[in-house]
C-alpha atoms as a PDB file:
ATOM      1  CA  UNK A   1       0.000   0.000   0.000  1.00  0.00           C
ATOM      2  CA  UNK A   2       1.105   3.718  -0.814  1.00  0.00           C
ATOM      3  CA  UNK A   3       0.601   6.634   1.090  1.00  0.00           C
ATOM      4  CA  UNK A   4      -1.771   9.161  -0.246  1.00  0.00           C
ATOM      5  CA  UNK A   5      -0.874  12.465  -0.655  1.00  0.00           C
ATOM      6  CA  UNK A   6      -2.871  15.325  -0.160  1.00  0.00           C
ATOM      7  CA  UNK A   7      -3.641  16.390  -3.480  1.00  0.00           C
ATOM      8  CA  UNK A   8      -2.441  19.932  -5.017  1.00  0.00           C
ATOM      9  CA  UNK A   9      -3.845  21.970  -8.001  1.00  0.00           C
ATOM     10  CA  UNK A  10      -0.431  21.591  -9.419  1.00  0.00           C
ATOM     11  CA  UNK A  11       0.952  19.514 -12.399  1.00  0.00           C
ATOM     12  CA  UNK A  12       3.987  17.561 -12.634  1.00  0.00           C
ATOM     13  CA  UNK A  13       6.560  18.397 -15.513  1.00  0.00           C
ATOM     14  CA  UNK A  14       8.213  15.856 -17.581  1.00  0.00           C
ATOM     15  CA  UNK A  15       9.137  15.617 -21.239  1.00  0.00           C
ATOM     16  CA  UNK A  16       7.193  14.853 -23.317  1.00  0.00           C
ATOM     17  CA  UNK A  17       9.439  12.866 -25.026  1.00  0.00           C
ATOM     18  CA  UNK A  18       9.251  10.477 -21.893  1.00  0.00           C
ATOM     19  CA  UNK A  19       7.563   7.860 -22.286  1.00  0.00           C
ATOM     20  CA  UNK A  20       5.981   6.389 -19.079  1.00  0.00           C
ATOM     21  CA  UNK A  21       5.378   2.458 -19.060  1.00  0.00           C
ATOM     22  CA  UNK A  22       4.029  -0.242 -16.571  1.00  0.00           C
ATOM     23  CA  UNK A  23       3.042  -4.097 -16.132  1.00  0.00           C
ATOM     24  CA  UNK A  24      -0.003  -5.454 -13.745  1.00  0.00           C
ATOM     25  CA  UNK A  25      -0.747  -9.098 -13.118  1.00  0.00           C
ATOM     26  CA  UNK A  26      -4.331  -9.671 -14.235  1.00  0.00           C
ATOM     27  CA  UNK A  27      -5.754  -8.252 -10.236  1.00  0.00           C
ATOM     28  CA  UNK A  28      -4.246  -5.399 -11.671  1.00  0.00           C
ATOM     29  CA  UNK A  29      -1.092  -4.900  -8.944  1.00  0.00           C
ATOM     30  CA  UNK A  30       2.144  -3.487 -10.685  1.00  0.00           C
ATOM     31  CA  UNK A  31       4.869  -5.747 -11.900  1.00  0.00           C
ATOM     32  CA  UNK A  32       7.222  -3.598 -13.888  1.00  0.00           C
ATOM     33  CA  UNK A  33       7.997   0.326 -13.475  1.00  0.00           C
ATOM     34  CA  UNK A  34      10.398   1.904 -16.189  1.00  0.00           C
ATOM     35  CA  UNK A  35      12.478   4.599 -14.758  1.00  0.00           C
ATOM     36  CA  UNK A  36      10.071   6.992 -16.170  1.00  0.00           C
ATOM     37  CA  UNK A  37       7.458   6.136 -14.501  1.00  0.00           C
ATOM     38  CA  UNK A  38       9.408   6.680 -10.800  1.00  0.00           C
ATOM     39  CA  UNK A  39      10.429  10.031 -12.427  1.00  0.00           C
ATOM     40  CA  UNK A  40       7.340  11.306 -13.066  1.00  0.00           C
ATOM     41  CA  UNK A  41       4.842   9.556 -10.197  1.00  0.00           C
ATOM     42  CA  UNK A  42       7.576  10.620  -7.622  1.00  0.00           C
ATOM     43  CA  UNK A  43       8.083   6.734  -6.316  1.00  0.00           C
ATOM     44  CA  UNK A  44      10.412   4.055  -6.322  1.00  0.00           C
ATOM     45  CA  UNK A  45      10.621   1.104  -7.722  1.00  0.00           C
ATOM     46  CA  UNK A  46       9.921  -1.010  -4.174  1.00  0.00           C
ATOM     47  CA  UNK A  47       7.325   1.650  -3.229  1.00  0.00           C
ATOM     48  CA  UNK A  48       5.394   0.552  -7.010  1.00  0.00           C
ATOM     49  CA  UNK A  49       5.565  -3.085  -7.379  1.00  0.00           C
ATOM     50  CA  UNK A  50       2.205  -4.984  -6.084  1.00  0.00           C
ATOM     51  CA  UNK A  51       0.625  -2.614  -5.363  1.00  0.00           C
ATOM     52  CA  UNK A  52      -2.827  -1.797  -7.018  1.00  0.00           C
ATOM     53  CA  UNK A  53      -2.477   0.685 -10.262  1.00  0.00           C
ATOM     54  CA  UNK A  54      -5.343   2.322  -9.007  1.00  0.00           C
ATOM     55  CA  UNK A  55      -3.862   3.676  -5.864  1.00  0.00           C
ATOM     56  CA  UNK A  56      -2.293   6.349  -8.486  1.00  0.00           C
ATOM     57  CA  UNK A  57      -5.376   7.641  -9.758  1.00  0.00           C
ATOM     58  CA  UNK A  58      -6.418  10.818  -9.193  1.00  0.00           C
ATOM     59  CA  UNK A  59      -9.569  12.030  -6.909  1.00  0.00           C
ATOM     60  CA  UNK A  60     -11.220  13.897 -10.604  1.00  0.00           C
ATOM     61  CA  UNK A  61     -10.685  10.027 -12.621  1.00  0.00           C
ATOM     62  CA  UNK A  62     -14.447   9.069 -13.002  1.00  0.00           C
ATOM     63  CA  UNK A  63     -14.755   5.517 -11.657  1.00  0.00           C
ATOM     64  CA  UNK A  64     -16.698   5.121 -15.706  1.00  0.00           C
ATOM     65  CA  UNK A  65     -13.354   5.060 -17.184  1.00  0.00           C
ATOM     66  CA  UNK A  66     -12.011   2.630 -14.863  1.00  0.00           C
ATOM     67  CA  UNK A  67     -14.930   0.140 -15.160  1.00  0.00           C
ATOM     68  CA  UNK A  68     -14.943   0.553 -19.120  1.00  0.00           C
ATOM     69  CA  UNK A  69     -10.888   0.181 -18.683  1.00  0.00           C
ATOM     70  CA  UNK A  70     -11.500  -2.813 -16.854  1.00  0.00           C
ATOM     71  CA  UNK A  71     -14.128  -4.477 -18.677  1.00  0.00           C
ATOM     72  CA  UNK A  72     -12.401  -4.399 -21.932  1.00  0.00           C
ATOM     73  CA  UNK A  73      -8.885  -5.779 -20.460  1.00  0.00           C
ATOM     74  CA  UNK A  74     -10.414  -8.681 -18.517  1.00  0.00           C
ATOM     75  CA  UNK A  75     -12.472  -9.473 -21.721  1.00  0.00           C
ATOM     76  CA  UNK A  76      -9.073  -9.711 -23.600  1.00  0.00           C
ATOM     77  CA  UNK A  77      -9.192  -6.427 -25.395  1.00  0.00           C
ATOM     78  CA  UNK A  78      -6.799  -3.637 -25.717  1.00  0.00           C
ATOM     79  CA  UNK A  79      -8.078  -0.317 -25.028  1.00  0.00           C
ATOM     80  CA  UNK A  80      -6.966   3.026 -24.630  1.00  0.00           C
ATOM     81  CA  UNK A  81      -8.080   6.280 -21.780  1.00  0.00           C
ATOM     82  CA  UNK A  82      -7.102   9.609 -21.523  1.00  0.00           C
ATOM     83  CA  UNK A  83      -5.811   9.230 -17.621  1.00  0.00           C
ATOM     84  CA  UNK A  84      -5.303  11.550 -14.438  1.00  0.00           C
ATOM     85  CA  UNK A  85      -2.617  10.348 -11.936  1.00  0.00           C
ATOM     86  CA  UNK A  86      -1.766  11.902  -8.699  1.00  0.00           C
ATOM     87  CA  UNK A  87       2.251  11.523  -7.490  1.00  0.00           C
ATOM     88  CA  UNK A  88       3.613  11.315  -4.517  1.00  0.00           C
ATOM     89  CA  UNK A  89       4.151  14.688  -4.091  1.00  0.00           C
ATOM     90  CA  UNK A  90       0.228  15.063  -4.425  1.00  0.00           C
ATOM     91  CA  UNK A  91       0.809  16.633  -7.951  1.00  0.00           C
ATOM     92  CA  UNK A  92      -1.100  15.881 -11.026  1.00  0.00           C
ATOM     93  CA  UNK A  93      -0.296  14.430 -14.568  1.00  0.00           C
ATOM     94  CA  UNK A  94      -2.587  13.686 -17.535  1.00  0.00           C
ATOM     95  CA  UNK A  95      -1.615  10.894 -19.836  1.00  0.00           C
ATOM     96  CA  UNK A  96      -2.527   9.348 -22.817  1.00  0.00           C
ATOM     97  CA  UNK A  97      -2.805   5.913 -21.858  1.00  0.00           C
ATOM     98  CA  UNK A  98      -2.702   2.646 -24.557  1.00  0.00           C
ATOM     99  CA  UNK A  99      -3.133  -0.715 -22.486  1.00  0.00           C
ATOM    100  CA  UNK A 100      -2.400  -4.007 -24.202  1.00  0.00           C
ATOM    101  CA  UNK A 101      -3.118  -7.314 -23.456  1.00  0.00           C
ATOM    102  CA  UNK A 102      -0.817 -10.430 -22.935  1.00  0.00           C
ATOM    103  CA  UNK A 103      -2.137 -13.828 -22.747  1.00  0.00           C
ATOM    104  CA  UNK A 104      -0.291 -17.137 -22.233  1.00  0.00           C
ATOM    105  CA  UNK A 105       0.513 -20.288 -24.698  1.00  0.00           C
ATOM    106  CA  UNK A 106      -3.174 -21.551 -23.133  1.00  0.00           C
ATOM    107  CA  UNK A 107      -5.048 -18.114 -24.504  1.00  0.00           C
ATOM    108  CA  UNK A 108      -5.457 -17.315 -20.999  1.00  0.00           C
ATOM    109  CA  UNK A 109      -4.750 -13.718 -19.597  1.00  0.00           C
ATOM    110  CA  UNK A 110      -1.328 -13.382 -18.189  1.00  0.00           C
ATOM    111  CA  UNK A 111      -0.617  -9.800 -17.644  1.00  0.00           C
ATOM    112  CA  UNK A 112      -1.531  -6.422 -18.808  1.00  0.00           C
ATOM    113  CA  UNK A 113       0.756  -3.473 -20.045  1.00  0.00           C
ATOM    114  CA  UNK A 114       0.271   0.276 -20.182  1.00  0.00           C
ATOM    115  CA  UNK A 115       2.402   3.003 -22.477  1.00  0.00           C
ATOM    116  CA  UNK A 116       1.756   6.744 -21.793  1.00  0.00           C
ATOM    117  CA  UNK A 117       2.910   9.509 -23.059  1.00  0.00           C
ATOM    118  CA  UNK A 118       2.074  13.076 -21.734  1.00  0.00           C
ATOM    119  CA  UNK A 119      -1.519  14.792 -22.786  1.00  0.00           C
ATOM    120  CA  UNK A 120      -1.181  17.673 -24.822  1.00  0.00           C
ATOM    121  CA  UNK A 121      -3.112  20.519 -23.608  1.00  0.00           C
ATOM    122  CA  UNK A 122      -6.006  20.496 -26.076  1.00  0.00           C
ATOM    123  CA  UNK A 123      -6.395  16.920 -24.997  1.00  0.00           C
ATOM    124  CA  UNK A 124      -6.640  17.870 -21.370  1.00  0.00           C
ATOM    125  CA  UNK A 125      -9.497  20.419 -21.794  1.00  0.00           C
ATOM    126  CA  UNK A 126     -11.549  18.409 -23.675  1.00  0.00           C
ATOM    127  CA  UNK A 127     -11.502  15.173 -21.312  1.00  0.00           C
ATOM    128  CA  UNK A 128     -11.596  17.174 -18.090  1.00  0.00           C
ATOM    129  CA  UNK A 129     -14.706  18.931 -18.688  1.00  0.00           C
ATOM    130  CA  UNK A 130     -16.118  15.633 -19.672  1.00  0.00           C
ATOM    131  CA  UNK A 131     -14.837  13.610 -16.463  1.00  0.00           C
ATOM    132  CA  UNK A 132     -15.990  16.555 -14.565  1.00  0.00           C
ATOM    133  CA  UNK A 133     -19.599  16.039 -16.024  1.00  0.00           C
ATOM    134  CA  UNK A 134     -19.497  12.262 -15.102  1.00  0.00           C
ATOM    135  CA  UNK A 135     -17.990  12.993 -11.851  1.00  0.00           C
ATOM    136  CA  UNK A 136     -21.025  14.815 -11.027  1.00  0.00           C
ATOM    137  CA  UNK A 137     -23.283  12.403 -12.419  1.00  0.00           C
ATOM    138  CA  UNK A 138     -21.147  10.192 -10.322  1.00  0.00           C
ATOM    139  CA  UNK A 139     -22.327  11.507  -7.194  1.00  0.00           C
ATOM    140  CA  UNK A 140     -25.771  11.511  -7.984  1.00  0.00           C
ATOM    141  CA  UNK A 141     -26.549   8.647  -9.109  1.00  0.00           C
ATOM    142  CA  UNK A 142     -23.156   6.237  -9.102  1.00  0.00           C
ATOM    143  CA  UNK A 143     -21.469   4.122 -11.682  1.00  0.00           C
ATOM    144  CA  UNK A 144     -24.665   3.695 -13.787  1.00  0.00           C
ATOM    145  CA  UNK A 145     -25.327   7.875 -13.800  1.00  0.00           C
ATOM    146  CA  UNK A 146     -21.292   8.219 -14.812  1.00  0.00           C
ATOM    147  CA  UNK A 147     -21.424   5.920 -17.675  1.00  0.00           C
ATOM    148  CA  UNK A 148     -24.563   7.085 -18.753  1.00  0.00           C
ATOM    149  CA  UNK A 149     -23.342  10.608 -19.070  1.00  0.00           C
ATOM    150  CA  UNK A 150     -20.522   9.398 -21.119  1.00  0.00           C
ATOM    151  CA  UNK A 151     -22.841   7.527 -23.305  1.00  0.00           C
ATOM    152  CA  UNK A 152     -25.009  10.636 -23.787  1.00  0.00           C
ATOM    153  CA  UNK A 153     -21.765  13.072 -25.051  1.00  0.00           C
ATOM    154  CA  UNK A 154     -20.630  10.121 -27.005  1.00  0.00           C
ATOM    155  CA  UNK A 155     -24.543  10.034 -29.211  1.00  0.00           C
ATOM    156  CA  UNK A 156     -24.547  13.854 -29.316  1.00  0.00           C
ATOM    157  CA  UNK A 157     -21.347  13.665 -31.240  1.00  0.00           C
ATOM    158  CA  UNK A 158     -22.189  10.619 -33.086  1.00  0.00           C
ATOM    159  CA  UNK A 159     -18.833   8.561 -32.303  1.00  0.00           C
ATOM    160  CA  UNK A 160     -17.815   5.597 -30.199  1.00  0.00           C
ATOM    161  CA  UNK A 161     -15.297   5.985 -27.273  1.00  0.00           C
ATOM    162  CA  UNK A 162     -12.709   4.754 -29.396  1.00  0.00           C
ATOM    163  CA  UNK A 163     -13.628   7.216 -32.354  1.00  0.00           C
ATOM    164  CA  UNK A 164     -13.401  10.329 -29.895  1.00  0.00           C
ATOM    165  CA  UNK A 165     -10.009   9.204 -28.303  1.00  0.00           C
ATOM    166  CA  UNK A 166      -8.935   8.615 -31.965  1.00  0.00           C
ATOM    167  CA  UNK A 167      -9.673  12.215 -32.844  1.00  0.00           C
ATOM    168  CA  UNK A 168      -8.885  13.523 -29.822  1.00  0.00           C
ATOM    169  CA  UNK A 169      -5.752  13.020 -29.279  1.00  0.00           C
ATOM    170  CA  UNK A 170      -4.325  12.860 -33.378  1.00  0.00           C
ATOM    171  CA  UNK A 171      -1.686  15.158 -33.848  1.00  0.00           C
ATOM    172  CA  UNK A 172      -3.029  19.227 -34.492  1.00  0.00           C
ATOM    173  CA  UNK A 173      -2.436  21.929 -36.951  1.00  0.00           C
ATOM    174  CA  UNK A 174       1.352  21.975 -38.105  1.00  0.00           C
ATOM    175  CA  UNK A 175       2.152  18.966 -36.702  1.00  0.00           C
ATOM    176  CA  UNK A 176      -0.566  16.663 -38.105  1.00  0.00           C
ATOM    177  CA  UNK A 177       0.817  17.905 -41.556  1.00  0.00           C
ATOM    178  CA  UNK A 178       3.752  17.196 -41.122  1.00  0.00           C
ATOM    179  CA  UNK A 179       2.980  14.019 -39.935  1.00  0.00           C
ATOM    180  CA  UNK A 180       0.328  13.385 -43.081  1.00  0.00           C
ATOM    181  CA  UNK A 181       3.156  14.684 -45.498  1.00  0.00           C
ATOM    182  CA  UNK A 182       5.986  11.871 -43.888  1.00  0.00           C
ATOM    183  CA  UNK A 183       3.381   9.041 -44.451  1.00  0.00           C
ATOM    184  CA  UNK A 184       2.589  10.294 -47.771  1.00  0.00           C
ATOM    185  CA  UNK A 185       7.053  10.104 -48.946  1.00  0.00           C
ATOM    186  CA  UNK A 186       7.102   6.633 -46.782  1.00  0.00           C
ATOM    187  CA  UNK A 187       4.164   5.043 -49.154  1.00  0.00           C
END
């Protein structure tokens, strides 16, 4: 078990060329840390491993995200979240988070992995105002009222989860050409 810190309305900095990456048995308790992910969450390696992921979350994660998170991985699916950790300094950091799925020579689950990179900015105002929503929704009426308000902003825009995470978090303006024009030489 980790202490919890009291949490502060201030962000962690990293690079965002750091890129932040963790293993979990199938209960979900840490296996692996990279160095990156000590750097940035503010413990060590001994402090991390087996002990529940979800001890880093932050107070503003809606528990939605964790139950759709959950859902899909136990079901043998990859998924991806746009995540809110608190350190152990009671700082925040928002990451893009892609989990994948390992299974053994039996098909059975074995362990699951997580890459993150940083959140840009955009990225960050979009899903906070959304977890916000389902926070609140949260409180009212629970798990049900949370995922319910995230299937509600997901029919107004006419998208699945996966379609809005897709968009959301694509590379913007300058960069996304760029990026368009370099896979446009490479084919």
């Amino acid at each position: 078990m980790i202490y919890r810190p009291i949490v502060l309305n201030k962000e962690v900095e990293f690079s965002k060329k750091k890129f932040i990456v963790s293993k979990t048995d199938i209960k979900g308790r840490i296996t692996f840390v990279n160095k990156n992910f000590c750097d940035v969450s503010g413990y060590t390696v001994a402090e991390l491993i087996g002990v529940e992921h979800s001890a880093l979350s932050h107070p503003d994660m809606p528990k939605a995200i964790f139950y759709m998170i959950w859902k899909s991985l136990q079901a043998g699916m990859e998924i991806s979240a746009v995540t809110k950790n608190l350190s152990k300094s009671g700082k925040y950091y928002w990451l893009i988070t892609d989990l994948l799925v390992e299974k053994d020579a039996k098909g059975d689950l074995k362990t699951f992995s997580s890459f993150n990179r940083i959140a840009p900015d955009h990225v960050c105002e979009v899903i906070e105002e959304l977890y916000k929503e389902m926070k609140l929704a949260e409180k009212k009426d629970g798990l049900e009222g949370s995922l319910h308000c995230l299937e509600i902003f997901l029919e107004q825009r006419g998208v699945s989860y996966n379609e809005f995470l897709e968009d959301l978090v694509k590379p913007k303006g300058i960069l996304n050409v760029l990026i368009n024009n370099f896979k446009r030489v490479l084919n």
